[in-house]
N, C-alpha and C. Protein backbone atom coordinates (compact mmCIF):
# COMPACT_ATOMS: atom_id res chain seq x y z
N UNK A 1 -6.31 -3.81 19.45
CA UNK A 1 -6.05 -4.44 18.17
C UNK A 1 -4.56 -4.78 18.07
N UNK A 2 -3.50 -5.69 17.60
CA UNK A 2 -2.87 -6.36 17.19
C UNK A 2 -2.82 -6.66 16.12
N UNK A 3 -1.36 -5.75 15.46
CA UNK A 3 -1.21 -5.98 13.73
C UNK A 3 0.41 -6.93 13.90
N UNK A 4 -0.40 -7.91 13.03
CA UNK A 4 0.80 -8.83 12.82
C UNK A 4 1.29 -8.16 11.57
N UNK A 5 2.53 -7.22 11.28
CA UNK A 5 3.16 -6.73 10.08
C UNK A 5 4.50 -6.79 9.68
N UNK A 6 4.73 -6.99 8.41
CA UNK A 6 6.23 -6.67 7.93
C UNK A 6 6.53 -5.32 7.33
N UNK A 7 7.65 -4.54 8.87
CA UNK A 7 7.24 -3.44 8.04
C UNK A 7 8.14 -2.98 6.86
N UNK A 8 8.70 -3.63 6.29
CA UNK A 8 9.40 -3.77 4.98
C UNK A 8 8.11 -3.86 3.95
N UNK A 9 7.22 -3.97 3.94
CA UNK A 9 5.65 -4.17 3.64
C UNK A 9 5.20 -3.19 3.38
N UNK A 10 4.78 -2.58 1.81
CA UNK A 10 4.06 -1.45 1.84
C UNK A 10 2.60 -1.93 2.21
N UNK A 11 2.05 -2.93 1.80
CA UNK A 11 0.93 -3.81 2.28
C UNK A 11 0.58 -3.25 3.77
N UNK A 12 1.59 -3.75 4.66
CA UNK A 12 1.85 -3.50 6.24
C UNK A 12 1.33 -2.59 6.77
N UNK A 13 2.12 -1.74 5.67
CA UNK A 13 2.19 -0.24 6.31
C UNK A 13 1.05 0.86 6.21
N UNK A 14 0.11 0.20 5.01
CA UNK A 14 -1.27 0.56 4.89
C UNK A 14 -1.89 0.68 6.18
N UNK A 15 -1.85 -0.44 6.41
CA UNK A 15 -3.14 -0.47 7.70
C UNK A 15 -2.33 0.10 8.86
N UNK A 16 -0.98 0.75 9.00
CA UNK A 16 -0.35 1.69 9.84
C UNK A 16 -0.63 2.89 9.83
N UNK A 17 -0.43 3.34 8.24
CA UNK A 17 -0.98 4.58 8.01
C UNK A 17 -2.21 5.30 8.61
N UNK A 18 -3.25 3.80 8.01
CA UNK A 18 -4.66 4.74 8.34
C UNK A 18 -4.74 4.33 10.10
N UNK A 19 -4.22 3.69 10.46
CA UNK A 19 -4.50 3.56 12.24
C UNK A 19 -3.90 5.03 13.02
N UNK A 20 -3.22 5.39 12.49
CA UNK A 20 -2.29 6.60 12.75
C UNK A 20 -2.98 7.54 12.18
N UNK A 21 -3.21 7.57 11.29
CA UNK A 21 -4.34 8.62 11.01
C UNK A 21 -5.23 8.95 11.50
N UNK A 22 -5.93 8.00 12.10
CA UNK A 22 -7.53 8.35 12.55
C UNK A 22 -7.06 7.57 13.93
N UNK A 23 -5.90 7.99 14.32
CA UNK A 23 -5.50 7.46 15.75
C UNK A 23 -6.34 6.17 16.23
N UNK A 24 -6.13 5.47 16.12
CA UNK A 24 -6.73 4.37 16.59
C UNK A 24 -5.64 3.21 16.93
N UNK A 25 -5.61 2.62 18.52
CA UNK A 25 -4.54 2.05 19.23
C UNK A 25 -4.31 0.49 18.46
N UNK A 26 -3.14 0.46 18.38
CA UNK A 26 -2.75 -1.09 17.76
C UNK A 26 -1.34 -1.23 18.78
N UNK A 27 -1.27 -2.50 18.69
CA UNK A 27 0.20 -3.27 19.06
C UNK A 27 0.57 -3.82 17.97
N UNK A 28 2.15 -3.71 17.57
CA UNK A 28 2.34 -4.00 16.46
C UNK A 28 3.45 -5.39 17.28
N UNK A 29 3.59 -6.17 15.67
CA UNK A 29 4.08 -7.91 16.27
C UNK A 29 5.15 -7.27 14.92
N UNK A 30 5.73 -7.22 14.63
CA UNK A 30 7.09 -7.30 13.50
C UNK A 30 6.93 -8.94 13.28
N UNK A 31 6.68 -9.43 11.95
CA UNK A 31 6.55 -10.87 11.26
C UNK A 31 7.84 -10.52 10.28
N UNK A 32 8.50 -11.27 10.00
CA UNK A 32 9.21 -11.55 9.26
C UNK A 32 8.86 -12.64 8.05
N UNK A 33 8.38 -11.96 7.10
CA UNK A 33 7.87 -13.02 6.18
C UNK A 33 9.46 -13.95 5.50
N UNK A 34 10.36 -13.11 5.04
CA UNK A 34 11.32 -14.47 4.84
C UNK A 34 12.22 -14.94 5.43
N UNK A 35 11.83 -15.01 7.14
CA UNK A 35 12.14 -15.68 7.93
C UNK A 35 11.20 -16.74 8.42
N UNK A 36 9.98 -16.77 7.57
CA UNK A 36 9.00 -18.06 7.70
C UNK A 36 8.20 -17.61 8.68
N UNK A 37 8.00 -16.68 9.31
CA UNK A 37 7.35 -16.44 10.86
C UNK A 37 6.10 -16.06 10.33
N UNK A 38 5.18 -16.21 9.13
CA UNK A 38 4.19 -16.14 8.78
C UNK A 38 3.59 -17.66 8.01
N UNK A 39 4.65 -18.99 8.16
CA UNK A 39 4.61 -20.01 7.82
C UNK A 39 4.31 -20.98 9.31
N UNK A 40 4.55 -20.48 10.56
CA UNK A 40 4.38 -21.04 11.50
C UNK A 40 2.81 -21.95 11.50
N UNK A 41 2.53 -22.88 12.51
CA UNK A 41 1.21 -23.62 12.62
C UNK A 41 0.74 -22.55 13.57
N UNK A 42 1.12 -21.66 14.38
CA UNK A 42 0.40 -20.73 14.64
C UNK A 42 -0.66 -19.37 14.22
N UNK A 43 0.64 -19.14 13.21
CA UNK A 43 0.18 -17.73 12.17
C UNK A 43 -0.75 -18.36 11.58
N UNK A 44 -0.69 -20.14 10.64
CA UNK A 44 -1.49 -20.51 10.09
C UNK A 44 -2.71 -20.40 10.58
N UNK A 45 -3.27 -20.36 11.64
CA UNK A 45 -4.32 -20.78 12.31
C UNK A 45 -4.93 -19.62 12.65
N UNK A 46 -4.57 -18.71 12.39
CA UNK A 46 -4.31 -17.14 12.44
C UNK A 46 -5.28 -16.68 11.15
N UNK A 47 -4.10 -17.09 10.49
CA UNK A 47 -4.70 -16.56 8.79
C UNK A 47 -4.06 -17.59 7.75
N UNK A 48 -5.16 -18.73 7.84
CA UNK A 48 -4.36 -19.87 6.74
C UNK A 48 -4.00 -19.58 5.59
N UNK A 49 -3.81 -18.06 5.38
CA UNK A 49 -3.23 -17.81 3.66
C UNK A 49 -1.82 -17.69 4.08
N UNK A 50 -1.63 -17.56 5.23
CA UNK A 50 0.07 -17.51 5.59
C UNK A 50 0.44 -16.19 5.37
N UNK A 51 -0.10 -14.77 4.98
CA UNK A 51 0.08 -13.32 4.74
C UNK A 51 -0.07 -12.49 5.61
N UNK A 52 1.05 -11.18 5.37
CA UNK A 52 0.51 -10.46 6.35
C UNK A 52 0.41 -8.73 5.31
N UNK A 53 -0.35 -8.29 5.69
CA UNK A 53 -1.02 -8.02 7.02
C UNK A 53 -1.80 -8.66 7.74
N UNK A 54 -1.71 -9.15 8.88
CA UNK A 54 -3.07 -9.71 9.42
C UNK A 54 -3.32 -8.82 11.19
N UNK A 55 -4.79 -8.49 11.16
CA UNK A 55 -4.93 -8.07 12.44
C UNK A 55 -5.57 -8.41 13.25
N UNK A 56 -5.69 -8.95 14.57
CA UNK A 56 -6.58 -9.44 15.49
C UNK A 56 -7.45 -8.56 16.29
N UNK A 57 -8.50 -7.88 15.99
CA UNK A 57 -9.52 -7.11 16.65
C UNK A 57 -9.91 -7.14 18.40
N UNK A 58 -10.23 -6.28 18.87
CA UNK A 58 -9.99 -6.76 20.15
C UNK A 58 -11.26 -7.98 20.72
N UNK A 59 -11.94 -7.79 19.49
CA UNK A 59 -13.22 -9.61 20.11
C UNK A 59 -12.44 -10.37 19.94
N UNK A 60 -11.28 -10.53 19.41
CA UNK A 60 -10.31 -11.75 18.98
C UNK A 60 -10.63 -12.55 17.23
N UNK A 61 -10.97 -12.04 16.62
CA UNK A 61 -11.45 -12.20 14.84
C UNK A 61 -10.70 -11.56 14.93
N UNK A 62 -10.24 -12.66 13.34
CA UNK A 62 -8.40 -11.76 13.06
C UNK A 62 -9.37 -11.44 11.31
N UNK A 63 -8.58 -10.59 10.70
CA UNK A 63 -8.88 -9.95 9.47
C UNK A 63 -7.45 -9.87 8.88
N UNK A 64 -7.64 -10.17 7.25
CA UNK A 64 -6.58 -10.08 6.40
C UNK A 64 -7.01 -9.34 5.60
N UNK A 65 -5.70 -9.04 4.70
CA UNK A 65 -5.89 -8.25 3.16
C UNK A 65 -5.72 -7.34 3.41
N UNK A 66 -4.73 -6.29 2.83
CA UNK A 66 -4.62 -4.93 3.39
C UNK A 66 -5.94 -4.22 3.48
N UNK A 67 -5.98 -4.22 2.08
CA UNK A 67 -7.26 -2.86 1.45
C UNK A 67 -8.77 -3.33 2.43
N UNK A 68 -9.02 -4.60 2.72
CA UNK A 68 -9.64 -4.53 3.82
C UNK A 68 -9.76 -4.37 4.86
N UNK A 69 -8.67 -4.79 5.42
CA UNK A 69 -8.23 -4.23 7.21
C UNK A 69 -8.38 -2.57 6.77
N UNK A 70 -7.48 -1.75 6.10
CA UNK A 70 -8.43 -0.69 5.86
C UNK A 70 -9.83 0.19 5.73
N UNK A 71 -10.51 -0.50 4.89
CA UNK A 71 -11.84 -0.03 5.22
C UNK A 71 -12.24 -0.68 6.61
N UNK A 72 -11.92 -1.61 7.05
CA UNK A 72 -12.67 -2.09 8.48
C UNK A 72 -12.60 -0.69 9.61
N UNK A 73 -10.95 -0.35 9.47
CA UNK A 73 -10.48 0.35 10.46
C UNK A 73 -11.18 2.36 10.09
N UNK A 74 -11.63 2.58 8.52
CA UNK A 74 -11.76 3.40 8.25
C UNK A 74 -13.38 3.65 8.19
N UNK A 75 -13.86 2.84 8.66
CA UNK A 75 -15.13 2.48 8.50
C UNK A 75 -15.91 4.19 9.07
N UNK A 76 -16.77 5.28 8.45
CA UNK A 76 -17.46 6.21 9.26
C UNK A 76 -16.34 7.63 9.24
N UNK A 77 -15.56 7.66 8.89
CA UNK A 77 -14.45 8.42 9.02
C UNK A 77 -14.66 9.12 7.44
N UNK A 78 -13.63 10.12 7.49
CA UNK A 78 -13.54 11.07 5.83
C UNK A 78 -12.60 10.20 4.99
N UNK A 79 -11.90 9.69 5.24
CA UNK A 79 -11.02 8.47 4.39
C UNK A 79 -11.96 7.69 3.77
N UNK A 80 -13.07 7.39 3.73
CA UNK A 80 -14.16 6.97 2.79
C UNK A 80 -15.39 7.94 2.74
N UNK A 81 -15.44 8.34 1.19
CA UNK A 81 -16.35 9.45 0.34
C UNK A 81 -17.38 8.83 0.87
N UNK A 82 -18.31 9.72 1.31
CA UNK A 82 -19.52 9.67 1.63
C UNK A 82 -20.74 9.02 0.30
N UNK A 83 -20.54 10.52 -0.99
CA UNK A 83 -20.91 10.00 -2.07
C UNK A 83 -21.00 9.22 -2.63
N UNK A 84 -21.83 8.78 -3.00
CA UNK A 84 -22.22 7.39 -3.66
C UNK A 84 -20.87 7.05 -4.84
N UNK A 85 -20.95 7.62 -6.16
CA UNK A 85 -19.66 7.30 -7.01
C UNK A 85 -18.89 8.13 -6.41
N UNK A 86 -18.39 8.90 -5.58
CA UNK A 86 -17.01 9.04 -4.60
C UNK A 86 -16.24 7.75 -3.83
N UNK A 87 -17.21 7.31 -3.53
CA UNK A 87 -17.13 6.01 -3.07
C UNK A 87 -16.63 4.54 -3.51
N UNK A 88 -17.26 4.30 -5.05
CA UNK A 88 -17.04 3.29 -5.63
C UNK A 88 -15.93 4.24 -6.63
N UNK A 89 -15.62 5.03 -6.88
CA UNK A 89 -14.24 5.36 -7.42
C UNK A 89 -13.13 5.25 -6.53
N UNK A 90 -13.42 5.33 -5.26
CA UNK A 90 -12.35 5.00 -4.11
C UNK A 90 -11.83 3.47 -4.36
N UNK A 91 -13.29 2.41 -4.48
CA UNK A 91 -13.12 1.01 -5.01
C UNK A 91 -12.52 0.89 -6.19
N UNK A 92 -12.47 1.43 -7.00
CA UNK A 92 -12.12 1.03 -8.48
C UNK A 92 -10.69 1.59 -8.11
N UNK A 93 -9.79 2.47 -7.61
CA UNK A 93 -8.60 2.96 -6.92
C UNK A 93 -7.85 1.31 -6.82
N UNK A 94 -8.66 1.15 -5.17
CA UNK A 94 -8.34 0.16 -4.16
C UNK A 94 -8.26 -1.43 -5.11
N UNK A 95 -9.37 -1.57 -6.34
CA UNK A 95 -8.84 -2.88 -6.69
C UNK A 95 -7.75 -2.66 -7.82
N UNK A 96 -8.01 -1.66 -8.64
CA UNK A 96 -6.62 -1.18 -9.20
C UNK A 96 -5.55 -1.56 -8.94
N UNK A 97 -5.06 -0.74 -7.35
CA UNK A 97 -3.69 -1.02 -6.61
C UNK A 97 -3.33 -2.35 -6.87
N UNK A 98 -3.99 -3.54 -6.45
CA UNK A 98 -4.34 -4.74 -6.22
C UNK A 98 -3.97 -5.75 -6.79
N UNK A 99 -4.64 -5.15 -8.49
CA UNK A 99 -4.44 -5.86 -9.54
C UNK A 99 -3.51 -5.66 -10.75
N UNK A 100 -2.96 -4.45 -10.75
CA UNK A 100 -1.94 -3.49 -11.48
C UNK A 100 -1.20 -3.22 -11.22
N UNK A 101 -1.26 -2.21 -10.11
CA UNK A 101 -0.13 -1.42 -9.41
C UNK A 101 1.24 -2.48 -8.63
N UNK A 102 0.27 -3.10 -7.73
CA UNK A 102 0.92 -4.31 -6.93
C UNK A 102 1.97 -4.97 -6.83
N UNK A 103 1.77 -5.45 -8.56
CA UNK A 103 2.07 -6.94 -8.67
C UNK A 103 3.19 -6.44 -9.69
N UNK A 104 3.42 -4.74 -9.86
CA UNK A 104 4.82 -4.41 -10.82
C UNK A 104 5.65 -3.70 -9.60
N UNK A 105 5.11 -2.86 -9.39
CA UNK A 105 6.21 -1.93 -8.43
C UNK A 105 6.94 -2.57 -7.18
N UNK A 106 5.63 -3.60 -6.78
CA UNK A 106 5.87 -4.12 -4.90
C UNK A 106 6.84 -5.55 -5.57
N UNK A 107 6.41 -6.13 -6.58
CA UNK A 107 7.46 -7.28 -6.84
C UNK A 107 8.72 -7.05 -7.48
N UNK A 108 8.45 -5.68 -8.21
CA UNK A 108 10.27 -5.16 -9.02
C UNK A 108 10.87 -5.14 -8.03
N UNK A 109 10.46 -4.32 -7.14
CA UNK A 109 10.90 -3.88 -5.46
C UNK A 109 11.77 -5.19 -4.90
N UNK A 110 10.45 -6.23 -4.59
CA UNK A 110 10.94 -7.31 -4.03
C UNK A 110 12.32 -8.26 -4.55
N UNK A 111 12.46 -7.98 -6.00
CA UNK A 111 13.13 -8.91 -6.98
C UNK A 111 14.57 -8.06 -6.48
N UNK A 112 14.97 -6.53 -6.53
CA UNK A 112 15.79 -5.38 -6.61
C UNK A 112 16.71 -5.44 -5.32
N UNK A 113 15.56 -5.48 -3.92
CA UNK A 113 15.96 -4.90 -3.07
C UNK A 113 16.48 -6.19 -1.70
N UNK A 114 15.62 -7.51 -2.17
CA UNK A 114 15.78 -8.59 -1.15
C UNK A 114 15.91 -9.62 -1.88
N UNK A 115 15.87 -10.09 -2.91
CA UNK A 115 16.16 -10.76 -3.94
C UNK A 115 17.68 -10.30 -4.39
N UNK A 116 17.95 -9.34 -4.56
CA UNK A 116 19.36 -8.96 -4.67
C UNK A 116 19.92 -8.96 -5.89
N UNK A 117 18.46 -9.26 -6.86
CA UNK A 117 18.99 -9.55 -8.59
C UNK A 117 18.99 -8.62 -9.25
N UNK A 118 19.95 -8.64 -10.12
CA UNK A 118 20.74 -7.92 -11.11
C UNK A 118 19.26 -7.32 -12.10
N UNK A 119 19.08 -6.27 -12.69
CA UNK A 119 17.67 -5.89 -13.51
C UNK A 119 17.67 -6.92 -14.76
N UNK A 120 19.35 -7.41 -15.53
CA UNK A 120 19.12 -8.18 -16.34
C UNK A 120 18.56 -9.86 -15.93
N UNK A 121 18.29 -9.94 -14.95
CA UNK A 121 17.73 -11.04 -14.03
C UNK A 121 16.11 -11.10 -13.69
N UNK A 122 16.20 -9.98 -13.98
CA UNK A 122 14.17 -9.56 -13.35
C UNK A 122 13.58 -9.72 -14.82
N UNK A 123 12.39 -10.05 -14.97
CA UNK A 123 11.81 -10.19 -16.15
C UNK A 123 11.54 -8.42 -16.33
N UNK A 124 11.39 -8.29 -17.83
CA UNK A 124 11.54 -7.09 -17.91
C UNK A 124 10.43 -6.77 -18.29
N UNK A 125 9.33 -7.36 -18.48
CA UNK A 125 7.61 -6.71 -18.20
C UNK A 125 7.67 -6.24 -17.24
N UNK A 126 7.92 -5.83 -15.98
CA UNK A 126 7.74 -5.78 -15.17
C UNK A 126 8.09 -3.99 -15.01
N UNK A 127 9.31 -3.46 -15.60
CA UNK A 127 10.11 -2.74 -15.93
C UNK A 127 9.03 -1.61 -17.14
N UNK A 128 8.49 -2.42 -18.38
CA UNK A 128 7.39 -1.07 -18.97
C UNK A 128 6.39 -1.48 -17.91
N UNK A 129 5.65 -2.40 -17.13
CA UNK A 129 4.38 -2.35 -16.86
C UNK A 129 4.10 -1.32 -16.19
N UNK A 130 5.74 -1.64 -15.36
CA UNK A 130 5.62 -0.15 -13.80
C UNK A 130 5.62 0.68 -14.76
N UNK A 131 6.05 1.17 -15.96
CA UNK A 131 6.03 2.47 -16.44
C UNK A 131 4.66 3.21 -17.38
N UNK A 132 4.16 2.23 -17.54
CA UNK A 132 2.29 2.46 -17.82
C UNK A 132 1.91 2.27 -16.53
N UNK A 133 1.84 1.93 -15.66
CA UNK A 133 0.83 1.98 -14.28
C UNK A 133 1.43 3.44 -13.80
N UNK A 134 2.62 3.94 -14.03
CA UNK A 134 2.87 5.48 -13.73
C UNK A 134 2.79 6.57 -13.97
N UNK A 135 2.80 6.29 -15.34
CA UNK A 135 2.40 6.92 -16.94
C UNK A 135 0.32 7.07 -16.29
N UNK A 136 -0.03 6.34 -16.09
CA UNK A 136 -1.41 5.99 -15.88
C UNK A 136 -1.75 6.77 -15.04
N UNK A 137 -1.24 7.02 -13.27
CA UNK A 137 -1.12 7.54 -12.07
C UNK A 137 -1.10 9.11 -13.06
N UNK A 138 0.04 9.20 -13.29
CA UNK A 138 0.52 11.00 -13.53
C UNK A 138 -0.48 11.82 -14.57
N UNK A 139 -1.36 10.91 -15.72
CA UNK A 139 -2.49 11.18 -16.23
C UNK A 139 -3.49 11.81 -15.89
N UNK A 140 -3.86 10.69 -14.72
CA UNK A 140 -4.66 11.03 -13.42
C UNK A 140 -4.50 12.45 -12.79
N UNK A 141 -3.11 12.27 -12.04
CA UNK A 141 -2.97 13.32 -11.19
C UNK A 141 -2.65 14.67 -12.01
N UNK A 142 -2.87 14.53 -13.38
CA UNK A 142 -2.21 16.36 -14.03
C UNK A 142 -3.78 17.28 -13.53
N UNK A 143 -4.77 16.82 -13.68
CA UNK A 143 -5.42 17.67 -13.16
C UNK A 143 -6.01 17.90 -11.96
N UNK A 144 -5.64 17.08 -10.63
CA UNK A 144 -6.31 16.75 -9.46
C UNK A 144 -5.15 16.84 -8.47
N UNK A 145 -5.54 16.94 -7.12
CA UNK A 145 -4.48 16.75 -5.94
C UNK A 145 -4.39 15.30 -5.47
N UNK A 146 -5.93 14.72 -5.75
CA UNK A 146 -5.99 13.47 -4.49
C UNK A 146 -6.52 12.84 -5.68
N UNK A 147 -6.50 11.34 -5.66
CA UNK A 147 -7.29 10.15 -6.44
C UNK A 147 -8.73 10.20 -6.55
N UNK A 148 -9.33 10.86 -5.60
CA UNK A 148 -10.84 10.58 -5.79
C UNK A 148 -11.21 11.86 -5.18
N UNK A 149 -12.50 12.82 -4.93
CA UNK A 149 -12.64 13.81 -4.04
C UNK A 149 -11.84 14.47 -3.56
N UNK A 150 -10.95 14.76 -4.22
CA UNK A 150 -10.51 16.42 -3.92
C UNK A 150 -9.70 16.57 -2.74
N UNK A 151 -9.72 15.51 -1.92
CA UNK A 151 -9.10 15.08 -0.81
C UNK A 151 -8.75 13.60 -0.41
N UNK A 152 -7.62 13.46 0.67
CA UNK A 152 -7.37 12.43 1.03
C UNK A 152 -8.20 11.05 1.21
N UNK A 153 -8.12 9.91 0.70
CA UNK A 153 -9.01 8.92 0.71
C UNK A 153 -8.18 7.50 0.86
N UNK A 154 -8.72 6.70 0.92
CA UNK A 154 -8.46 5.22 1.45
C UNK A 154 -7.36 5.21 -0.04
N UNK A 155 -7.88 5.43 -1.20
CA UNK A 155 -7.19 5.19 -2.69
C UNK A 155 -6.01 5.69 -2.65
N UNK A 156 -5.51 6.63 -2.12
CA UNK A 156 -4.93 7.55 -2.07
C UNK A 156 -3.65 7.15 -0.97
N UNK A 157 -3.93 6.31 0.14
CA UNK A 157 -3.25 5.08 0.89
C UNK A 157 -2.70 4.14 0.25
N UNK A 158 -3.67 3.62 -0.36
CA UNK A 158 -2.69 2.27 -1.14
C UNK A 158 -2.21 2.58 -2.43
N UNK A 159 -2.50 3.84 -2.66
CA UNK A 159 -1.79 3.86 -4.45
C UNK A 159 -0.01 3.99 -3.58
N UNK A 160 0.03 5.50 -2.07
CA UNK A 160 1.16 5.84 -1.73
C UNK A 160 2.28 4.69 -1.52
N UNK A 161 1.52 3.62 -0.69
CA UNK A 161 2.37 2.52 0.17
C UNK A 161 3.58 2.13 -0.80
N UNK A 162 3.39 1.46 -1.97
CA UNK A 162 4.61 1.32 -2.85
C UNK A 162 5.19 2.71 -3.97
N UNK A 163 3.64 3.26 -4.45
CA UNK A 163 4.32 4.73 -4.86
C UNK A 163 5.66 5.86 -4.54
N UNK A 164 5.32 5.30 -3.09
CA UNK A 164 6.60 6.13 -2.59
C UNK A 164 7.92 5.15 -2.61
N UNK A 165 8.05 4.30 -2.90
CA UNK A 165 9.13 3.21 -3.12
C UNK A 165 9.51 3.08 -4.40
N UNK A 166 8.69 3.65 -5.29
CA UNK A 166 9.03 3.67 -7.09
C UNK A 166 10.74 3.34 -7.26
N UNK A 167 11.48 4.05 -6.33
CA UNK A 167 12.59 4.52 -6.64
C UNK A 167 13.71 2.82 -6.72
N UNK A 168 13.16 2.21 -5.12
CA UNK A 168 13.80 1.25 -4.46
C UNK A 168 13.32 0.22 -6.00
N UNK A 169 12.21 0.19 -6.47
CA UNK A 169 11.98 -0.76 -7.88
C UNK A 169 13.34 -0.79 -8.90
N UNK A 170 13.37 0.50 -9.16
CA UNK A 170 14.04 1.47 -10.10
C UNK A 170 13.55 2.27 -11.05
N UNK A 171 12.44 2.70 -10.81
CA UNK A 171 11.49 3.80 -11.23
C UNK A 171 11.89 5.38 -10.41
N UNK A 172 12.19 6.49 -11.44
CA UNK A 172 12.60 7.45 -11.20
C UNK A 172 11.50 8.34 -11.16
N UNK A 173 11.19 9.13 -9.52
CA UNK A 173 9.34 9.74 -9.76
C UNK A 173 10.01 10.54 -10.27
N UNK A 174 11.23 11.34 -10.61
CA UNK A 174 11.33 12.49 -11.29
C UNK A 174 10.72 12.78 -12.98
N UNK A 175 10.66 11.88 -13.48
CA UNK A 175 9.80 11.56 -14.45
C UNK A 175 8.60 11.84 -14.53
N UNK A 176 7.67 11.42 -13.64
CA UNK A 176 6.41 11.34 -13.11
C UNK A 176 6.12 12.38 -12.07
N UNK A 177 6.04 13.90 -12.80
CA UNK A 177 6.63 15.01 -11.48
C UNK A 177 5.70 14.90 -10.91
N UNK A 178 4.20 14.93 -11.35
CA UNK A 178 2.70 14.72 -11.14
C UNK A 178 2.50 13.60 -9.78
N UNK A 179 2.99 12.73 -10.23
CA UNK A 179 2.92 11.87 -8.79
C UNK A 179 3.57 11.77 -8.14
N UNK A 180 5.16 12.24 -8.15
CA UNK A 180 5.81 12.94 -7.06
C UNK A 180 5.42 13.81 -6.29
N UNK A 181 4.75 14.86 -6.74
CA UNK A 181 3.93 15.89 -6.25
C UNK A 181 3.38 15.20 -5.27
N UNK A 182 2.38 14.54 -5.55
CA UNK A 182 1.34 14.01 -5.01
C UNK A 182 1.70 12.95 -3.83
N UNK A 183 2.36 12.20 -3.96
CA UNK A 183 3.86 11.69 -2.86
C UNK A 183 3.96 12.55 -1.88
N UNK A 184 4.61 13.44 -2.03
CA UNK A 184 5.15 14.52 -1.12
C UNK A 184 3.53 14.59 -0.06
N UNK A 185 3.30 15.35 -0.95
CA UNK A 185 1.62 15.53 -0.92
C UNK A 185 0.59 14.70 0.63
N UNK A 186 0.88 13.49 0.45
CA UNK A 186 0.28 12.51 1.37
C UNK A 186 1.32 12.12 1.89
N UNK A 187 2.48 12.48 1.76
CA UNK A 187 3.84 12.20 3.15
C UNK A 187 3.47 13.46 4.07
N UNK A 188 2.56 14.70 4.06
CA UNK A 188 2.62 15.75 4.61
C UNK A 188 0.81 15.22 5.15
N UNK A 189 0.32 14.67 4.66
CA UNK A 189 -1.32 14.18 5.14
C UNK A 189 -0.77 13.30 5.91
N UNK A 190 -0.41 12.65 6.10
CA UNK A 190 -0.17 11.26 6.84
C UNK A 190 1.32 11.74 7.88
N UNK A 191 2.57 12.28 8.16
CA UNK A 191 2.73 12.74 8.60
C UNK A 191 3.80 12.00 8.51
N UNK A 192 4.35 11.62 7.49
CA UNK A 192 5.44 10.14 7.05
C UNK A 192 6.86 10.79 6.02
N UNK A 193 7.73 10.56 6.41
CA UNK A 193 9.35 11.13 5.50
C UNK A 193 9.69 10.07 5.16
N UNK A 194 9.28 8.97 4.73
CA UNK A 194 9.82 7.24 4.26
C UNK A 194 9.72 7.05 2.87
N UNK A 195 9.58 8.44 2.41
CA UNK A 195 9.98 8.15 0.45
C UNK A 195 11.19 7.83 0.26
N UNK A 196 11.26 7.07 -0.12
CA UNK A 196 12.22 6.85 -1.30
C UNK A 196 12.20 6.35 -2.79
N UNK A 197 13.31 7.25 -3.66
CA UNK A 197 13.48 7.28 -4.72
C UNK A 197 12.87 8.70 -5.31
């Protein structure tokens, strides 16, 4: 398998995580998304959304989307609940991340850290949203270790990938001791020291 990734990418780094987890061999390609190297007529042809993650399987079918290259790769494994609603709470996690989580923490991030703009420059929804999607997380986690089953799960991957970057946004997990905890937590499951903040 062949992961085309940016690993500046918590996206990326998903489908690193769980390959490393459940050991399973990849070659990794370093893409540089704003160096255009995911704009090429090659990559296009690749994955005409122009995104990465993208991975090429060894039949040669390439697959996009993090949270899917995930389950592909997690497919039969304990990273997906057996249980029926263990299962689709793992889903309701995974489109969560997706549709909530995503699009405040991974773009404050983006605006902060490579964008290079000033916070009075960033729209500042962005600033309470991350702080209800955390507020939301630490709710969650006051009475539980893991997102779904009691243990490590696919949800539990993509909530971490930017979770652990809260900081680089400008979100302080010290606030949020609950999902700091829980941070730490799956930096010690996964076998990863790349928190920051």
């Amino acid at each position: 398998m062949t992961v085309y990734g940016d690993s500046l990418s918590g996206n990326c780094l998903k489908v690193k995580f769980v390959a490393d987890y459940l050991d399973i061999g990849y070659r990794w390609i370093e893409t540089d998304v704003l160096a255009g190297q995911t704009r090429t007529a090659a990559f296009l042809a690749m994955n005409p959304a122009g995104q990465v993650p993208t991975v090429v399987l060894p039949g040669g079918q390439a697959l996009a989307q993090s949270n899917a290259i995930m389950l592909y790769l997690a497919d039969g494994s304990d990273l997906i609940p057996a249980d029926v609603l263990d299962r689709a709470l793992m889903f309701q996690w995974l489109f969560w991340e997706q549709y909530s989580h995503e699009p405040v923490i991974a773009v404050r991030r983006f605006h902060k850290v490579y964008l290079k703009k000033a916070d009075s420059d960033i729209d500042p929804a962005l600033l309470a949203k991350g702080q209800r999607v955390l507020d939301l997380m630490e709710g969650h986690l006051a009475e539980r270790t893991y997102f779904v089953a009691g243990r490590l799960t696919l949800a539990d991957i993509a909530l971490f990938a930017y979770t652990r970057l809260a900081g680089e946004a400008g979100f302080d997990l010290a606030k949020w001791p609950k999902a700091q905890a829980w941070v730490r937590r799956v930096e010690g499951d996964l076998g990863t020291t790349a928190m920051a903040g």
